[in-house]
Protein backbone atom coordinates (compact mmCIF):
# COMPACT_ATOMS: atom_id res chain seq x y z
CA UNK A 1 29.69 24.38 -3.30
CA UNK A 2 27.15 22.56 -1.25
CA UNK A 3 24.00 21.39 -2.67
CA UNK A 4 20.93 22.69 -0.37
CA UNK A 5 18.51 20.48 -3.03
CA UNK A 6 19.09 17.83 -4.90
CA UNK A 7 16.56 16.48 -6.96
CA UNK A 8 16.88 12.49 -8.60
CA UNK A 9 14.46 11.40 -11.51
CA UNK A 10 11.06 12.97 -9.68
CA UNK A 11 8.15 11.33 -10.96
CA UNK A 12 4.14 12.04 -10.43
CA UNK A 13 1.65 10.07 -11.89
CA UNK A 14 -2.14 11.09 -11.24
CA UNK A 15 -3.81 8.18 -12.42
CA UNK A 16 -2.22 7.51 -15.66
CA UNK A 17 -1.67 11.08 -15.95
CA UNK A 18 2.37 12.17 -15.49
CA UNK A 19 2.44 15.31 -14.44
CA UNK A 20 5.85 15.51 -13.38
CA UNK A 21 8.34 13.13 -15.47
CA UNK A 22 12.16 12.34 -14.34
CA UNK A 23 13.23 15.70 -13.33
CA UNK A 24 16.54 15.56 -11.67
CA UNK A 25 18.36 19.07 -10.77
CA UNK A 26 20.45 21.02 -7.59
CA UNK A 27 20.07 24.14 -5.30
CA UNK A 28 23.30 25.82 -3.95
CA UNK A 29 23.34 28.65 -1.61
CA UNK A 30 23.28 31.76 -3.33
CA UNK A 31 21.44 30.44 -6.48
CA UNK A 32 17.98 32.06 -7.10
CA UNK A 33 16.50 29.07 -9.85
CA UNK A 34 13.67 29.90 -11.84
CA UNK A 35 11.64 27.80 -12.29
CA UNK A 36 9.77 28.19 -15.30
CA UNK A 37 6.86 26.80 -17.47
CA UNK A 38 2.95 27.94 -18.88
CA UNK A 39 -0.10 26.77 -16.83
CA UNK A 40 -0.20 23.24 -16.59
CA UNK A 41 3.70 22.64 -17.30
CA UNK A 42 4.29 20.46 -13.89
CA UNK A 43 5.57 23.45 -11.62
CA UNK A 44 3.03 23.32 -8.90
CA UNK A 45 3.36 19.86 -8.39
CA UNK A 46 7.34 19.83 -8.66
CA UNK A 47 7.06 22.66 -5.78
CA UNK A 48 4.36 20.31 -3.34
CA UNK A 49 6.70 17.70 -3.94
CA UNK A 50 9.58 19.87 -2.73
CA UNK A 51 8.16 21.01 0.03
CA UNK A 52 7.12 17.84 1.49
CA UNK A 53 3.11 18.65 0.83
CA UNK A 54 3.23 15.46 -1.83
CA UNK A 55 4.67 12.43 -2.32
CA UNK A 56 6.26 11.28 -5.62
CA UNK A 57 5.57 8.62 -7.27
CA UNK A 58 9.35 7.60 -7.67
CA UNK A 59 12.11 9.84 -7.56
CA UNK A 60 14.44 10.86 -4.49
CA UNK A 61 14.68 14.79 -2.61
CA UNK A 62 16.97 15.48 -0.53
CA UNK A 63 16.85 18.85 1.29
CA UNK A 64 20.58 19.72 3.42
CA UNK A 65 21.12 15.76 3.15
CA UNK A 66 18.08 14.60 4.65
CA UNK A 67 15.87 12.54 2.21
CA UNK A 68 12.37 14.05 2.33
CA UNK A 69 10.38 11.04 2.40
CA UNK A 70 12.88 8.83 5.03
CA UNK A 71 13.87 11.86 7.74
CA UNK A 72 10.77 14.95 6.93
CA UNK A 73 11.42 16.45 10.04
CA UNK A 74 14.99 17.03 9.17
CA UNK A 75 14.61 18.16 5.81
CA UNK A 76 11.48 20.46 6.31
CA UNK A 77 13.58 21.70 9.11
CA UNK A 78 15.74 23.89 6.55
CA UNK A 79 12.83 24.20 4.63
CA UNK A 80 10.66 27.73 4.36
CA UNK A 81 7.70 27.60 1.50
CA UNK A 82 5.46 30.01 0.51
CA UNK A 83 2.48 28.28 -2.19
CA UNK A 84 0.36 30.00 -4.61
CA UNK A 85 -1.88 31.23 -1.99
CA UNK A 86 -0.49 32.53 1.14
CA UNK A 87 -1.41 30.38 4.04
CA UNK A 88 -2.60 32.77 5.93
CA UNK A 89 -5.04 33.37 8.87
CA UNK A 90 -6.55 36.80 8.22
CA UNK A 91 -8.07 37.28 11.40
CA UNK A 92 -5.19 37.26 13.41
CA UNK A 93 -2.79 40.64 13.25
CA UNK A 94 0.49 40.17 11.60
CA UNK A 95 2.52 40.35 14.55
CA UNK A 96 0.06 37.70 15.54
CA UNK A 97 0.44 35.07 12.86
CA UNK A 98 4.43 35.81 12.42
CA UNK A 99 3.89 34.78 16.61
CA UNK A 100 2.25 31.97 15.54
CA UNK A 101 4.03 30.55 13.04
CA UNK A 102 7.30 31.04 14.99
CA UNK A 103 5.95 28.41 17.31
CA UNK A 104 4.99 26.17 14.81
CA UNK A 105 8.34 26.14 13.41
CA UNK A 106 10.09 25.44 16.86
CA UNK A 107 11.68 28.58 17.38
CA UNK A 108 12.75 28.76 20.63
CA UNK A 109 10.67 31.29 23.04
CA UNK A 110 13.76 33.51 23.65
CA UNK A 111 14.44 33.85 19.81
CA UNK A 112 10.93 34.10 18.57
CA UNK A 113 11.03 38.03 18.90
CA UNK A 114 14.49 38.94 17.32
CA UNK A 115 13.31 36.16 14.57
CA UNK A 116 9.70 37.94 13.95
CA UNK A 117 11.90 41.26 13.90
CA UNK A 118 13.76 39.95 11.64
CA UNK A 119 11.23 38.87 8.93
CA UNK A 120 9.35 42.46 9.62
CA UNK A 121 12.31 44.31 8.76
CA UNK A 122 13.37 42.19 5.19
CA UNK A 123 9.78 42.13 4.32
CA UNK A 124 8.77 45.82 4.86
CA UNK A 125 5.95 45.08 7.63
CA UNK A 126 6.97 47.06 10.27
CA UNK A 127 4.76 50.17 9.88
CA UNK A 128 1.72 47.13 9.29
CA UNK A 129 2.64 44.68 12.31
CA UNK A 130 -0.41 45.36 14.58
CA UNK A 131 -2.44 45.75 11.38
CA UNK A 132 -5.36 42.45 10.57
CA UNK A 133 -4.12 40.36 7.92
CA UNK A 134 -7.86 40.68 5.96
CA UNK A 135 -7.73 44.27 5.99
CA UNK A 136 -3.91 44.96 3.92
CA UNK A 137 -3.36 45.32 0.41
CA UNK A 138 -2.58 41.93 -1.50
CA UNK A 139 0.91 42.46 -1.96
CA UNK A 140 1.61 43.31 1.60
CA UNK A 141 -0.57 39.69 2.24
CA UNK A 142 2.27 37.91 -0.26
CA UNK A 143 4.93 39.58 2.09
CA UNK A 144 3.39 38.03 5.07
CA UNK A 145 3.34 34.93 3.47
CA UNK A 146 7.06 35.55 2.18
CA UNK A 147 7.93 36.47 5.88
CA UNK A 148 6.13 33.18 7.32
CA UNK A 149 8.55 30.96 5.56
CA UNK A 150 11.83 32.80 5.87
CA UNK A 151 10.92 33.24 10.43
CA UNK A 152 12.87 30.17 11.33
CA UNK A 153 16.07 31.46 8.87
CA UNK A 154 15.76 28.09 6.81
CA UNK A 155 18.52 27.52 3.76
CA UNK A 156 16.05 26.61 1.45
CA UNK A 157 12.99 28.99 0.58
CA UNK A 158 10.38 28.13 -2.09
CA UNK A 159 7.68 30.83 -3.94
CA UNK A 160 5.03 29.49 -5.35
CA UNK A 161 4.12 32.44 -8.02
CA UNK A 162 4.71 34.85 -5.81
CA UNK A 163 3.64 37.74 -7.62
CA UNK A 164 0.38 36.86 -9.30
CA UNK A 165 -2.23 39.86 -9.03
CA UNK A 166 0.37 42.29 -7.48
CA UNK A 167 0.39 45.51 -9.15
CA UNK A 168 3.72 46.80 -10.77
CA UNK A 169 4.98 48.77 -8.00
CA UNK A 170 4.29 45.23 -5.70
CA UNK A 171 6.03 43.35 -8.15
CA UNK A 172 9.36 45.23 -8.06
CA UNK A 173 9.38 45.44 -4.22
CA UNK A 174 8.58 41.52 -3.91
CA UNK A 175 11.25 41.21 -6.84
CA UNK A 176 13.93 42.61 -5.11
CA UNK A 177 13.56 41.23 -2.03
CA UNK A 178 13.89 38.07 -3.72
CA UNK A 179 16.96 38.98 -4.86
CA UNK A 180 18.10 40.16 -1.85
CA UNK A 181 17.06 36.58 -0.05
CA UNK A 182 19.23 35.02 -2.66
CA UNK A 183 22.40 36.16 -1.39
CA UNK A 184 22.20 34.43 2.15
CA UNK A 185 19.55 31.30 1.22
CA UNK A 186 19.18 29.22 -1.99
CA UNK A 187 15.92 29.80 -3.43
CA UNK A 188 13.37 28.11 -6.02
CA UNK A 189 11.43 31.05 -7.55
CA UNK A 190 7.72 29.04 -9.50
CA UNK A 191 6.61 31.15 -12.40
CA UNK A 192 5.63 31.66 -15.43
CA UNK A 193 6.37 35.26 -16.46
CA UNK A 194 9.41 35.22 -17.91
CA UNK A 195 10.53 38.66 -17.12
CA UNK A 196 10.43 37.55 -13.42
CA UNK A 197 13.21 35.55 -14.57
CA UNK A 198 15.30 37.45 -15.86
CA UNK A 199 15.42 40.43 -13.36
CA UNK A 200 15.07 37.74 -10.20
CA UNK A 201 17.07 34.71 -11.18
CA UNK A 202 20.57 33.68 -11.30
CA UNK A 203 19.70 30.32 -12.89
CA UNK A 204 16.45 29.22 -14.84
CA UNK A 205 14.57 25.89 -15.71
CA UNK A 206 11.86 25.45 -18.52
CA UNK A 207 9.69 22.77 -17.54
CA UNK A 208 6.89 21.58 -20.06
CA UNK A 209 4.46 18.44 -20.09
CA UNK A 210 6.15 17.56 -17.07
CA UNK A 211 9.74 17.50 -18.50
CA UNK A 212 13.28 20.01 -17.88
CA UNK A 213 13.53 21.08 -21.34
CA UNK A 214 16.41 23.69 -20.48
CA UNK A 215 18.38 24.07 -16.86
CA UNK A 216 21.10 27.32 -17.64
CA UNK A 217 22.04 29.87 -15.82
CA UNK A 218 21.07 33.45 -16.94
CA UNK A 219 24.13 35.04 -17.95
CA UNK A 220 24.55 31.64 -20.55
CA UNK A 221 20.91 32.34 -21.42
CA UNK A 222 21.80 36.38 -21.86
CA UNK A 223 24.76 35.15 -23.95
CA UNK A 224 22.41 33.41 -26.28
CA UNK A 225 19.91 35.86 -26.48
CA UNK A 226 22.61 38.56 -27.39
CA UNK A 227 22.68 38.01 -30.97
CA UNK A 228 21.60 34.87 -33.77
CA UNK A 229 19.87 36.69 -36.43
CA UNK A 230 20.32 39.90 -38.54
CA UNK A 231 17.00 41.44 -40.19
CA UNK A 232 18.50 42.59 -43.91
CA UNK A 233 16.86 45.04 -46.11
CA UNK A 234 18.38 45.14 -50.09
CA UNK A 235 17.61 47.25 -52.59
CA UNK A 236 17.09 44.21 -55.60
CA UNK A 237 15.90 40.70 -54.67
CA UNK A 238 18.54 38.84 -53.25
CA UNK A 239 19.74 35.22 -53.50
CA UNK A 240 19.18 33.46 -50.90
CA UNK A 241 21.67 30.45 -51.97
CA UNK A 242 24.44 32.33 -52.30
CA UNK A 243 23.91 34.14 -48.60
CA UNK A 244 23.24 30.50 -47.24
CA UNK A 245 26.88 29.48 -48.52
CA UNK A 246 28.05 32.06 -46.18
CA UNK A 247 30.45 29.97 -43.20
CA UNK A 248 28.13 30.29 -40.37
CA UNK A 249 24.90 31.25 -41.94
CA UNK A 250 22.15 28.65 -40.74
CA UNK A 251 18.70 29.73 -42.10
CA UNK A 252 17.46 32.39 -43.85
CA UNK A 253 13.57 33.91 -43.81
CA UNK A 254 12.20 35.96 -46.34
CA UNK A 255 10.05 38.77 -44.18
CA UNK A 256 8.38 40.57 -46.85
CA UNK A 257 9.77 42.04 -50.30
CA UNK A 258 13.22 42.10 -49.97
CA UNK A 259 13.96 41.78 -46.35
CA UNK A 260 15.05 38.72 -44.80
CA UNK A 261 15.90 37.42 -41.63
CA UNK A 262 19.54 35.75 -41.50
CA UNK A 263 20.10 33.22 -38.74
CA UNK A 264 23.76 32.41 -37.93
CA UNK A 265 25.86 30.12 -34.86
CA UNK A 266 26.83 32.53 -32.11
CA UNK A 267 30.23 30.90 -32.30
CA UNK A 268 31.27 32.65 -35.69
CA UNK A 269 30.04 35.73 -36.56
CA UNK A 270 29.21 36.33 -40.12
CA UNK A 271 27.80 39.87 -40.58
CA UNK A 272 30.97 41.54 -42.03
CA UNK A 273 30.82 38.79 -44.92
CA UNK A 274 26.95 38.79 -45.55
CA UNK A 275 27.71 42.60 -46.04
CA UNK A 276 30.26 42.40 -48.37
CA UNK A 277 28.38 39.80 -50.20
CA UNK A 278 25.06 42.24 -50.45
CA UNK A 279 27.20 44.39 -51.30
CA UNK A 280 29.65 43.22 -54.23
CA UNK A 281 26.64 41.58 -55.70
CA UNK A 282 25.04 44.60 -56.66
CA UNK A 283 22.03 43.86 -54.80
CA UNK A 284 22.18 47.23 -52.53
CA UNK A 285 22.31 46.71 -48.90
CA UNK A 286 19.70 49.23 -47.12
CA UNK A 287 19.22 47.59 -44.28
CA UNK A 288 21.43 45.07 -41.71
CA UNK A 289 20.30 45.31 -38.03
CA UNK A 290 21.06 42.48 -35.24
CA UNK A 291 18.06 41.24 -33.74
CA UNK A 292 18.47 40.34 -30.22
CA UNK A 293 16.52 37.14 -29.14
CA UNK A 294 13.97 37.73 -26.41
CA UNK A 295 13.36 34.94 -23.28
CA UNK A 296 10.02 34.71 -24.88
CA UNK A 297 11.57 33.73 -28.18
CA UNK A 298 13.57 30.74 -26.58
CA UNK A 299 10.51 30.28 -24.47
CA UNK A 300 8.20 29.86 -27.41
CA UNK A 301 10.81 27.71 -29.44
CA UNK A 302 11.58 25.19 -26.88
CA UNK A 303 8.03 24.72 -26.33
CA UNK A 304 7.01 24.14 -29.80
CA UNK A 305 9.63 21.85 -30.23
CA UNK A 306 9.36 19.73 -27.27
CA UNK A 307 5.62 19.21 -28.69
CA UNK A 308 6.63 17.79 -32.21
């Protein structure tokens, strides 16, 4: 599959500062990447660098080919990017700016209509299109700004935390029209709610301090969050050495009295033989319930370790 993106060893220094240290990755068409990290992490710099807005300090882009830095033109050219806050001009009508922006991008004067159709229709603003921008709702601004950088049909799209302050019902309709952009554009979703993720995303990245700490694509993720860990109730006060000799058994946590938490490799499941154990040592099994792992427990984990 062609790569839309591919990113070499980016690097941004502010000062001494690195904000953004040797992150190399790809964008096909018809992958919807997440990219992921808390405030701070490197993501709104990786996405100015992306889009052209700011130059790394070493590191190569290259957007349908083109290397950002040595041909722009022809790599912003496939380019559509929507920041943290919409670029908008809220005094103009949205059939206005979507006018205006079509020019901008070069649009030719006998496609700038069917384009600014186009965008209306994907991004539900028909019914607001002679509407000022200053006086709509702030999710129906973030679909302006969504509709903006999809008008010239570009292969790439980037979205800047594209759902920050939206209320829930704004969040599912911007959610799914990410989705729905995925199937005919490769897109680079910025965020840092990790439930955005998971419902928008066919691939994710952690970034933190300025470094890819995971790149996977969320059915391997789902696969790992499926199961790990058993939460084990007994009647008498187990022994933890003899359940840690178990094949496959990794860790064990004692919870509170006599429940533990049993950690195990996905690759050989050992429930049926932690069971048996409980159970022909006379220690009473009450309780043995698989705990599925959360994105938030990964999340946390690969963040706490990256900082040791």
């Amino acid at each position: 599959m062609a790569k839309l993106i591919t990113v070499e060893h980016l690097c941004r220094y502010y000062g001494k500062y690195c904000a953004v240290n040797d992150v190399s990755f790809t964008l096909a068409k018809g992958e919807v990447l997440g990219f992921l990290g808390p405030n701070g992490a490197g993501k709104t710099t990786t996405m100015q660098m992306l889009s052209g807005n700011l130059a790394p300090s070493s590191g190569q882009i290259k957007i349908n080919g083109f290397d950002l830095l040595d041909q722009p033109n022809n790599a912003k050219r496939s380019l559509g990017y929507l920041p943290d806050t919409p670029p908008l001009y809220k005094d103009l009508s949205v059939q206005e700016f979507l006018y205006y922006c079509a020019q901008i991008n070069g649009i030719p004067a006998d496609s700038i209509a069917p384009a600014i159709n186009n965008a209306k229709e994907r991004c539900g603003l028909n019914d607001v299109s002679q509407r000022l921008i200053a006086n709509l709702s702030k999710g129906f601004q973030q679909r302006v700004g969504i509709a903006q950088a999809i008008l010239h049909n570009p292969d790439v799209i980037i979205l800047d935390e594209p759902t920050v302050g939206l209320d829930p019902i704004q969040i599912r309709e911007i959610r799914a029209l990410i989705r729905e952009l995925g199937q005919d554009h490769g897109v680079i979703l910025s965020t840092h709610i990790l439930s955005e993720v998971q419902e928008s995303c066919s691939h994710v990245q952690i970034i933190h301090q300025g470094q890819l700490i995971l790149s996977e694509s969320i059915a391997g993720l789902n696969q790992t969050m499926d199961t790990g860990s058993l939460l084990v109730t007994t009647r008498l006060s187990p022994e933890t050495s003899v359940l840690l000799a178990i094949p496959g058994v990794s860790s064990i946590e004692n919870i509170a009295g006599n429940q533990l938490r049993i950690h195990y490799n996905v690759s050989g499941d050992p429930t049926r033989h932690i069971a048996e154990t409980i159970i022909a040592s006379g220690w009473g099994l009450l309780e043995l319930t698989p705990v599925k792992k959360s994105m938030e427990d990964i999340f946390i984990a690969l963040t706490r370790g990256s900082d040791s």
